[in-house]
PDB file of N, CA and C in Angstrom:
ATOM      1  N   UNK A   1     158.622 -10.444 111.258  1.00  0.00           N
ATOM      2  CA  UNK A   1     158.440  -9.031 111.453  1.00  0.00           C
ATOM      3  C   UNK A   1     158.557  -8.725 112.944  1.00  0.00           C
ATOM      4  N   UNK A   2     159.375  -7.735 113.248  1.00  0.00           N
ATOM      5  CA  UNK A   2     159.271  -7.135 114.720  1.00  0.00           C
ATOM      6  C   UNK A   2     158.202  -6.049 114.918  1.00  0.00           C
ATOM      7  N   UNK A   3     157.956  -6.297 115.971  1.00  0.00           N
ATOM      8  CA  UNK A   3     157.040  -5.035 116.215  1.00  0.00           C
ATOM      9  C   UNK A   3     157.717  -4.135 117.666  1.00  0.00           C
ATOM     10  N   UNK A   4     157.986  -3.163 117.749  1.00  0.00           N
ATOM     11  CA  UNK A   4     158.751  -1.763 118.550  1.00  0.00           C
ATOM     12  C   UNK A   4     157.596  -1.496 119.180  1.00  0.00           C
ATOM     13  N   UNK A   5     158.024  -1.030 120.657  1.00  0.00           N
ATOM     14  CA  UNK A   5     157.259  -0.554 121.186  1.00  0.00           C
ATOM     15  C   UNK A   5     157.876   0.387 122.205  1.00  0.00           C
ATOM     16  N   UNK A   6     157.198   1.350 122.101  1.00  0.00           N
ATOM     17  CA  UNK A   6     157.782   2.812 123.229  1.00  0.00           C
ATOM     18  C   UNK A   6     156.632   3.029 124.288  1.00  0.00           C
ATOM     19  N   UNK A   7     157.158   3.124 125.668  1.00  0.00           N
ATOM     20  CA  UNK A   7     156.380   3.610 126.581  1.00  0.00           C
ATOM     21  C   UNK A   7     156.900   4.479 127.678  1.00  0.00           C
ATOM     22  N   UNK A   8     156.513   4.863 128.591  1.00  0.00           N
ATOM     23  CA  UNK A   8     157.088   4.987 129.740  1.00  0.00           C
ATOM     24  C   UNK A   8     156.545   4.459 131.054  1.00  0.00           C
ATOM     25  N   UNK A   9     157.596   4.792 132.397  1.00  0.00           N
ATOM     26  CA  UNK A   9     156.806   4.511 133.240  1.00  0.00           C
ATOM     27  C   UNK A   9     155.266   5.228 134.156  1.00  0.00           C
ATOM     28  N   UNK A  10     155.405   4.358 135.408  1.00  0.00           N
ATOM     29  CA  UNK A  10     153.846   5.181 135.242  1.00  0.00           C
ATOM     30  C   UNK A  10     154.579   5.614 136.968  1.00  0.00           C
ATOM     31  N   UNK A  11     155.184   6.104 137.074  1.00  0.00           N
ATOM     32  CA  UNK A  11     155.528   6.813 137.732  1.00  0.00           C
ATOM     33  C   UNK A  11     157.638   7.856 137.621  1.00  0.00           C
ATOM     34  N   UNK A  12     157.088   8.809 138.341  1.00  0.00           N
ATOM     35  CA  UNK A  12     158.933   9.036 138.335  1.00  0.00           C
ATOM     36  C   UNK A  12     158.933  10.339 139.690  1.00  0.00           C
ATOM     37  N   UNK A  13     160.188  10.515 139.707  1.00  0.00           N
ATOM     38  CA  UNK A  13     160.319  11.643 141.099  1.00  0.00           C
ATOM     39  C   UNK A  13     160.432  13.259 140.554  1.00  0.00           C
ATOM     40  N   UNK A  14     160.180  13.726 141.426  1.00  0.00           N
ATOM     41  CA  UNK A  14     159.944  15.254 141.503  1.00  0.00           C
ATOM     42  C   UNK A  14     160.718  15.838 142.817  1.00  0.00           C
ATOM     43  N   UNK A  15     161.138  16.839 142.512  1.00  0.00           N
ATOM     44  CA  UNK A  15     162.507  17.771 143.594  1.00  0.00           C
ATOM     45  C   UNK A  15     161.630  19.192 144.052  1.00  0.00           C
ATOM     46  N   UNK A  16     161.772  19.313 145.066  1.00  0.00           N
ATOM     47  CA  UNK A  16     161.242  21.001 145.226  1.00  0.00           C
ATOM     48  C   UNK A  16     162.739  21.200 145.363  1.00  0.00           C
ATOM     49  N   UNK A  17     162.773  22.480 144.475  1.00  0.00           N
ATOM     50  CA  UNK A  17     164.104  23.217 144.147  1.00  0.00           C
ATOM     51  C   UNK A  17     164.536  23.981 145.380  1.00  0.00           C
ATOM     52  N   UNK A  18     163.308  24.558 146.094  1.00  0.00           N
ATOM     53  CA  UNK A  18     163.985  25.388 147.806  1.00  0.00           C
ATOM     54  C   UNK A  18     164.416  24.230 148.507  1.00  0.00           C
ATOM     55  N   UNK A  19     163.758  23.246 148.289  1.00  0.00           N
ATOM     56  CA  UNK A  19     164.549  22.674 149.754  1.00  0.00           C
ATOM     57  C   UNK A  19     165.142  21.259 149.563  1.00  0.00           C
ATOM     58  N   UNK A  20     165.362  20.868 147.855  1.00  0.00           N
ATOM     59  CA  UNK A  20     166.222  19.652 147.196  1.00  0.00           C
ATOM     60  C   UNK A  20     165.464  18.370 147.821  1.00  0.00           C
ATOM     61  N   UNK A  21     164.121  18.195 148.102  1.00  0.00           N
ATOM     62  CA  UNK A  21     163.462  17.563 148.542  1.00  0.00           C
ATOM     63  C   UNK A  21     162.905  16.448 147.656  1.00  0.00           C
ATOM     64  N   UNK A  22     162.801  15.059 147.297  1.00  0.00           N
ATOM     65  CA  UNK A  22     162.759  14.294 146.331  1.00  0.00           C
ATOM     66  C   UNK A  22     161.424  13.874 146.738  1.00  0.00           C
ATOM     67  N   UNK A  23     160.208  13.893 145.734  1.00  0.00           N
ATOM     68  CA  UNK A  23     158.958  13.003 146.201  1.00  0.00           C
ATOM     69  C   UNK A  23     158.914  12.075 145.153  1.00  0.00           C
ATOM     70  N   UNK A  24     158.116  10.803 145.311  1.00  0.00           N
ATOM     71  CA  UNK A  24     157.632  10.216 144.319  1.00  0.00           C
ATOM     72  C   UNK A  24     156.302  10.538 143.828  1.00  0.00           C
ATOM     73  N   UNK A  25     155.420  10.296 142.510  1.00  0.00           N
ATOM     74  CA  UNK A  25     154.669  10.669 141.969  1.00  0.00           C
ATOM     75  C   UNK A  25     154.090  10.030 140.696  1.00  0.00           C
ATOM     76  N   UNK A  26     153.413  10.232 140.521  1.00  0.00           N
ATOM     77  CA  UNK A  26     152.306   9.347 139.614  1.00  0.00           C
ATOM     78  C   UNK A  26     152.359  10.095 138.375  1.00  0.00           C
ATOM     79  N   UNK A  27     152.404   9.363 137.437  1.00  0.00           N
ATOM     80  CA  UNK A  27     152.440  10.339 135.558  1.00  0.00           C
ATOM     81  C   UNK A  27     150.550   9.888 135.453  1.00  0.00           C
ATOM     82  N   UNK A  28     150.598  10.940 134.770  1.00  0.00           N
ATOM     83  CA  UNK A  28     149.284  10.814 134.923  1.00  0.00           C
ATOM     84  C   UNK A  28     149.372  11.366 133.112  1.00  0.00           C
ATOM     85  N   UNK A  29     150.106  12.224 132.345  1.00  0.00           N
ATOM     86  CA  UNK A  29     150.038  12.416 130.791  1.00  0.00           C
ATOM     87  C   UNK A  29     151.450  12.724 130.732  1.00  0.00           C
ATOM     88  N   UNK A  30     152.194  12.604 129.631  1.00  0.00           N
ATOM     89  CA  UNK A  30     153.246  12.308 129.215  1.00  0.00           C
ATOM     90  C   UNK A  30     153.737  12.654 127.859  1.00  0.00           C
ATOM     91  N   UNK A  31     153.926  13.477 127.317  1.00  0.00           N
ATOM     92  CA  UNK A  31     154.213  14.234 125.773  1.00  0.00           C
ATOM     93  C   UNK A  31     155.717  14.561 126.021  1.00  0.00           C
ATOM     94  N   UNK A  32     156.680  13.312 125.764  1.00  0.00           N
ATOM     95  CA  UNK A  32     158.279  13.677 125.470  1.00  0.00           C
ATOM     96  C   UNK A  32     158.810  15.297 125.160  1.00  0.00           C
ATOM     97  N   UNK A  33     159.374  15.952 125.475  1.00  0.00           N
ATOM     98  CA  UNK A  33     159.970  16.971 124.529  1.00  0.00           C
ATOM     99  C   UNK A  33     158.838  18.159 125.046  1.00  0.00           C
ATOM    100  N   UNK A  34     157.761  17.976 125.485  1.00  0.00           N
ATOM    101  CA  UNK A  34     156.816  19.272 125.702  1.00  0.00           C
ATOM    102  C   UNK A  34     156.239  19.469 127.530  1.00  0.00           C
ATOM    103  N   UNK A  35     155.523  18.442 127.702  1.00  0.00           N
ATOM    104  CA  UNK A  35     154.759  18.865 129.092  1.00  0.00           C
ATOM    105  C   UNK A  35     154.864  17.209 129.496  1.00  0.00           C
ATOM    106  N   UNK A  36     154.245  17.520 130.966  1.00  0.00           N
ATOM    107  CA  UNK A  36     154.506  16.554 132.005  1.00  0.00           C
ATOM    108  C   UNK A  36     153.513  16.426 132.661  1.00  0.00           C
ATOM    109  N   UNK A  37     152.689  15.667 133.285  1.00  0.00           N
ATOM    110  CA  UNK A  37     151.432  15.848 134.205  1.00  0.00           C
ATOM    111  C   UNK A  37     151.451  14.505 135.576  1.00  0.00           C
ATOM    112  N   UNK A  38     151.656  15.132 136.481  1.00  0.00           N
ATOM    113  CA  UNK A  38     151.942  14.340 137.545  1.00  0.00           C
ATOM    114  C   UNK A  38     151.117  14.253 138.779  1.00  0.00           C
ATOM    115  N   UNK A  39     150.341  13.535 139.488  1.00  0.00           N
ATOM    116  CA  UNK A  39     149.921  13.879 140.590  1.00  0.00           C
ATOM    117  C   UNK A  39     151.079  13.454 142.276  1.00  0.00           C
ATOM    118  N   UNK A  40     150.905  14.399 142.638  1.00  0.00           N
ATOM    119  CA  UNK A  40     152.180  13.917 144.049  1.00  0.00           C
ATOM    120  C   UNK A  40     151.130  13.593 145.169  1.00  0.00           C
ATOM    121  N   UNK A  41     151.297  12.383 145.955  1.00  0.00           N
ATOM    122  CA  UNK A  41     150.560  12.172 147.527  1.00  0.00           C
ATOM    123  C   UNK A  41     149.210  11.917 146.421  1.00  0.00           C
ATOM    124  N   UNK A  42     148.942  11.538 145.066  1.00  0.00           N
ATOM    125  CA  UNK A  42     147.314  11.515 144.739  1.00  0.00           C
ATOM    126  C   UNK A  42     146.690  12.982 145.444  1.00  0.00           C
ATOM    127  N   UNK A  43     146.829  13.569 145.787  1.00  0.00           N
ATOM    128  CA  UNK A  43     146.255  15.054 145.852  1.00  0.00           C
ATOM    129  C   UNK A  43     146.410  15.922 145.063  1.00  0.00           C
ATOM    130  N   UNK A  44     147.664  16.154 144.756  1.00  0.00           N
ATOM    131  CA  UNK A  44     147.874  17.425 144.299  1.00  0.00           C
ATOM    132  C   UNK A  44     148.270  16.857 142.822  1.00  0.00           C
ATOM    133  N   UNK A  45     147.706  17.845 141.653  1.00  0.00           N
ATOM    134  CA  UNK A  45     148.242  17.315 140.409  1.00  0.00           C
ATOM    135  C   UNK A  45     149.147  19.307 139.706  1.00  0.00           C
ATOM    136  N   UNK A  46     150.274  18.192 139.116  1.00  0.00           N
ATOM    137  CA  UNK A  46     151.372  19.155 139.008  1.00  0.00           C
ATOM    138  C   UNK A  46     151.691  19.433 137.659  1.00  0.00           C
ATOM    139  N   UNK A  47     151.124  20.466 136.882  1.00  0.00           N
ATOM    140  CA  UNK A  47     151.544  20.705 135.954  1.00  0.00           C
ATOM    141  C   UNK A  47     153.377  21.424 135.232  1.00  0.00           C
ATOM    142  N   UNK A  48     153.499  20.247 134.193  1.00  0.00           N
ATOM    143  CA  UNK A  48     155.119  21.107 134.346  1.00  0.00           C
ATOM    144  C   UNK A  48     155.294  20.891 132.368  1.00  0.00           C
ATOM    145  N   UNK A  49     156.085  21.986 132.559  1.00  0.00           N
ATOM    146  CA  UNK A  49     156.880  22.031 131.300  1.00  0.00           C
ATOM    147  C   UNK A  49     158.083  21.873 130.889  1.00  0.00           C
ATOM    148  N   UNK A  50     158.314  21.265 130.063  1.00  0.00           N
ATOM    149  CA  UNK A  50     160.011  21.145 129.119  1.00  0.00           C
ATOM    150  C   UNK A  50     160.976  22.515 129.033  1.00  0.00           C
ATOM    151  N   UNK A  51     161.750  22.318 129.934  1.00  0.00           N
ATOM    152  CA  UNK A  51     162.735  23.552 129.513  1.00  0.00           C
ATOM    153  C   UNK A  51     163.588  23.597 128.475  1.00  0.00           C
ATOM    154  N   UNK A  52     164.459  22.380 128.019  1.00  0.00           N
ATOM    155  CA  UNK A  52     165.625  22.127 127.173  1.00  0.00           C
ATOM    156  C   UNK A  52     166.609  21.344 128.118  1.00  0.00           C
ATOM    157  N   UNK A  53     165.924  21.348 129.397  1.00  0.00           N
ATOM    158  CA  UNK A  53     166.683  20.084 130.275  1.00  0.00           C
ATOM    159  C   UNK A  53     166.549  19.094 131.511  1.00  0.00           C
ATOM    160  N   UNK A  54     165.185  19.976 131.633  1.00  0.00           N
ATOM    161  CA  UNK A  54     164.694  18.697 132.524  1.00  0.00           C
ATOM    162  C   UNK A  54     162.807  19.359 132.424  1.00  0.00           C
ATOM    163  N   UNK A  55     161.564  18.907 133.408  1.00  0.00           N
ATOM    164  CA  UNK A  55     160.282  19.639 133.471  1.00  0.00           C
ATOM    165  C   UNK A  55     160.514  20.525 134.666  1.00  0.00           C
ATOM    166  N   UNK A  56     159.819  21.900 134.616  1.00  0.00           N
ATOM    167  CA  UNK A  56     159.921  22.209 135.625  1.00  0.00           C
ATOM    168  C   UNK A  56     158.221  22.470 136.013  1.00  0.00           C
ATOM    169  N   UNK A  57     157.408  23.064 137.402  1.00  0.00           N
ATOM    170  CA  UNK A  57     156.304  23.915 137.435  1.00  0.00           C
ATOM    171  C   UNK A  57     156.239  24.328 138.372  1.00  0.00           C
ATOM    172  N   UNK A  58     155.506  24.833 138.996  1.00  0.00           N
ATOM    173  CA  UNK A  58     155.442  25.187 140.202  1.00  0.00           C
ATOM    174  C   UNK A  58     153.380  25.079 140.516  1.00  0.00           C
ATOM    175  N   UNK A  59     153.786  24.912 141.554  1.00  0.00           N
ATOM    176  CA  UNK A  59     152.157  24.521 142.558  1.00  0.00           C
ATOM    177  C   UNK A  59     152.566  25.287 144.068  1.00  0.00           C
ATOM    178  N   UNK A  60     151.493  25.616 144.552  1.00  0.00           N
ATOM    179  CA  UNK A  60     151.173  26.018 145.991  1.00  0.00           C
ATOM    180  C   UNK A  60     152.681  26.827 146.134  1.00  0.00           C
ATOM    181  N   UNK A  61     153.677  27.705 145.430  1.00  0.00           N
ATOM    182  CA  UNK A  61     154.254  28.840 145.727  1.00  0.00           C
ATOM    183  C   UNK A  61     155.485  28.468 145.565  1.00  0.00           C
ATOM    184  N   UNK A  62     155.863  26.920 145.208  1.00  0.00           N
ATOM    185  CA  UNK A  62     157.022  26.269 145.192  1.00  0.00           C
ATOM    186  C   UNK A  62     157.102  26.005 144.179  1.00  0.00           C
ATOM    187  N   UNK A  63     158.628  25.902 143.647  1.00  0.00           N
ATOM    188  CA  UNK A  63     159.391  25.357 142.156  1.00  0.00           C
ATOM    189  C   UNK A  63     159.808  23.813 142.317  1.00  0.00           C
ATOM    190  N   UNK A  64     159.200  22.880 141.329  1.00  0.00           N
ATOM    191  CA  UNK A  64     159.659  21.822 141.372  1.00  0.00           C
ATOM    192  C   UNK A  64     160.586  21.311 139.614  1.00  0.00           C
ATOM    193  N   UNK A  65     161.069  20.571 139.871  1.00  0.00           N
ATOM    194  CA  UNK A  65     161.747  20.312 138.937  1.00  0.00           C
ATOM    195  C   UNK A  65     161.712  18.289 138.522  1.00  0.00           C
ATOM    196  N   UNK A  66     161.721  17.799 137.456  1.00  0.00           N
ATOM    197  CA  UNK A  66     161.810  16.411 137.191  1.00  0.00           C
ATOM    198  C   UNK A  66     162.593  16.192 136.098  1.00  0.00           C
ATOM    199  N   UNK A  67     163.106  15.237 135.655  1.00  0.00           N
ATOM    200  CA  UNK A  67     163.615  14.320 134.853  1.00  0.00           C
ATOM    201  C   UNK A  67     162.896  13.666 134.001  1.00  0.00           C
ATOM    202  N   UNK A  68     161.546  13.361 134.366  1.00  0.00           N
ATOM    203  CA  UNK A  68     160.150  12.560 133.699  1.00  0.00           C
ATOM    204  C   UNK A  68     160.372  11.836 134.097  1.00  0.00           C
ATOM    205  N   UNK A  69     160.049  10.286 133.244  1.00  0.00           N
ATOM    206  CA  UNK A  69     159.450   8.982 133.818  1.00  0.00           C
ATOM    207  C   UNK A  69     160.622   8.075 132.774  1.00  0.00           C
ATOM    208  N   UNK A  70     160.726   6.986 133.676  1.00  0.00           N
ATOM    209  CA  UNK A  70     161.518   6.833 132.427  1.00  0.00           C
ATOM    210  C   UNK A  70     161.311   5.957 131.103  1.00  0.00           C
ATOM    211  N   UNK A  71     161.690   5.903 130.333  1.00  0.00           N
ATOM    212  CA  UNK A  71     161.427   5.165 129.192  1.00  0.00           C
ATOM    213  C   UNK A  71     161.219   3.416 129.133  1.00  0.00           C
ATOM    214  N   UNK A  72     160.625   3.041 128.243  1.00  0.00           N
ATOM    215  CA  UNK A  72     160.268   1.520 127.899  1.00  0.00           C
ATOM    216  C   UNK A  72     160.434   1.068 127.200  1.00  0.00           C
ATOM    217  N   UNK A  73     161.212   0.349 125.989  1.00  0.00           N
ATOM    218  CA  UNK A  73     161.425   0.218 124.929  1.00  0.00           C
ATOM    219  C   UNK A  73     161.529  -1.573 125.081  1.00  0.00           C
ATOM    220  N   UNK A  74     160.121  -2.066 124.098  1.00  0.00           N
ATOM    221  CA  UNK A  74     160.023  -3.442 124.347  1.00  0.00           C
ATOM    222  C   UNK A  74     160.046  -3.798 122.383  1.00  0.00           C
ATOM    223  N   UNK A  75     160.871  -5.160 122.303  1.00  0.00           N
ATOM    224  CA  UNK A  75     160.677  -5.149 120.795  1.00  0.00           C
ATOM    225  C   UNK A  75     159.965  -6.764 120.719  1.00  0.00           C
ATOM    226  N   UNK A  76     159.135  -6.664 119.700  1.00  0.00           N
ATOM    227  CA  UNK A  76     158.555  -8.477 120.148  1.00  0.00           C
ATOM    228  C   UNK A  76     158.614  -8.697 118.575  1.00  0.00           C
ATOM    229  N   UNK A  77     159.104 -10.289 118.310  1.00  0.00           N
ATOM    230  CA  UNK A  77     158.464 -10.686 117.197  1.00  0.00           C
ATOM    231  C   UNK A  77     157.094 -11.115 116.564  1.00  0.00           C
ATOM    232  N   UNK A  78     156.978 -12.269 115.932  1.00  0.00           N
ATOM    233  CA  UNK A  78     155.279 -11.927 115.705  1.00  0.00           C
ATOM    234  C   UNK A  78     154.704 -13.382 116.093  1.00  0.00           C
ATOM    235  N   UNK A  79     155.709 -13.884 116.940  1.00  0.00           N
ATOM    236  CA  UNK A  79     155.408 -14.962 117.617  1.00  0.00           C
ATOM    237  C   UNK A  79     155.753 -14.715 118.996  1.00  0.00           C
ATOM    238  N   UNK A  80     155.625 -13.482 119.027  1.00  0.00           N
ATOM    239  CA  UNK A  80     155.940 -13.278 120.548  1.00  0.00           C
ATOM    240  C   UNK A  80     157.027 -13.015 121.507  1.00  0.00           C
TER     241      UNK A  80
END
């Protein structure tokens, strides 16, 4: 028997859209297809939502945009 396994990573990057600026950032919750929860610098935590093509949100007056985190896909048998 195999056993499947889906994850992601525990981090991915984030863009401020004014100024195409790339940070890295910490996933902090993760729901495919709906919302995103990220903290940037461990300070600031960034709420974002699913558009139909990438997350977007905005914090402190700025638009950021992500891709998410990326995927994990591990398959094991039952010996390991």
């Amino acid at each position: 028997m195999i056993y499947n396994t889906n994850s992601h990573s525990d981090k991915c990057t984030v863009t401020a859209v004014a100024s195409n600026k790339t940070l890295d950032a910490e996933v902090m919750a993760f729901h495919a297809g709906r919302n995103l929860t990220v903290a940037v610098n461990k300070s600031i935590k960034l709420l974002m939502t699913w558009n139909g093509r990438c997350f977007e949100g905005r914090a402190a007056g700025m638009d950021f945009e992500s891709a998410g985190p990326a995927g994990i896909h591990s398959a094991r048998g039952i010996r390991g």
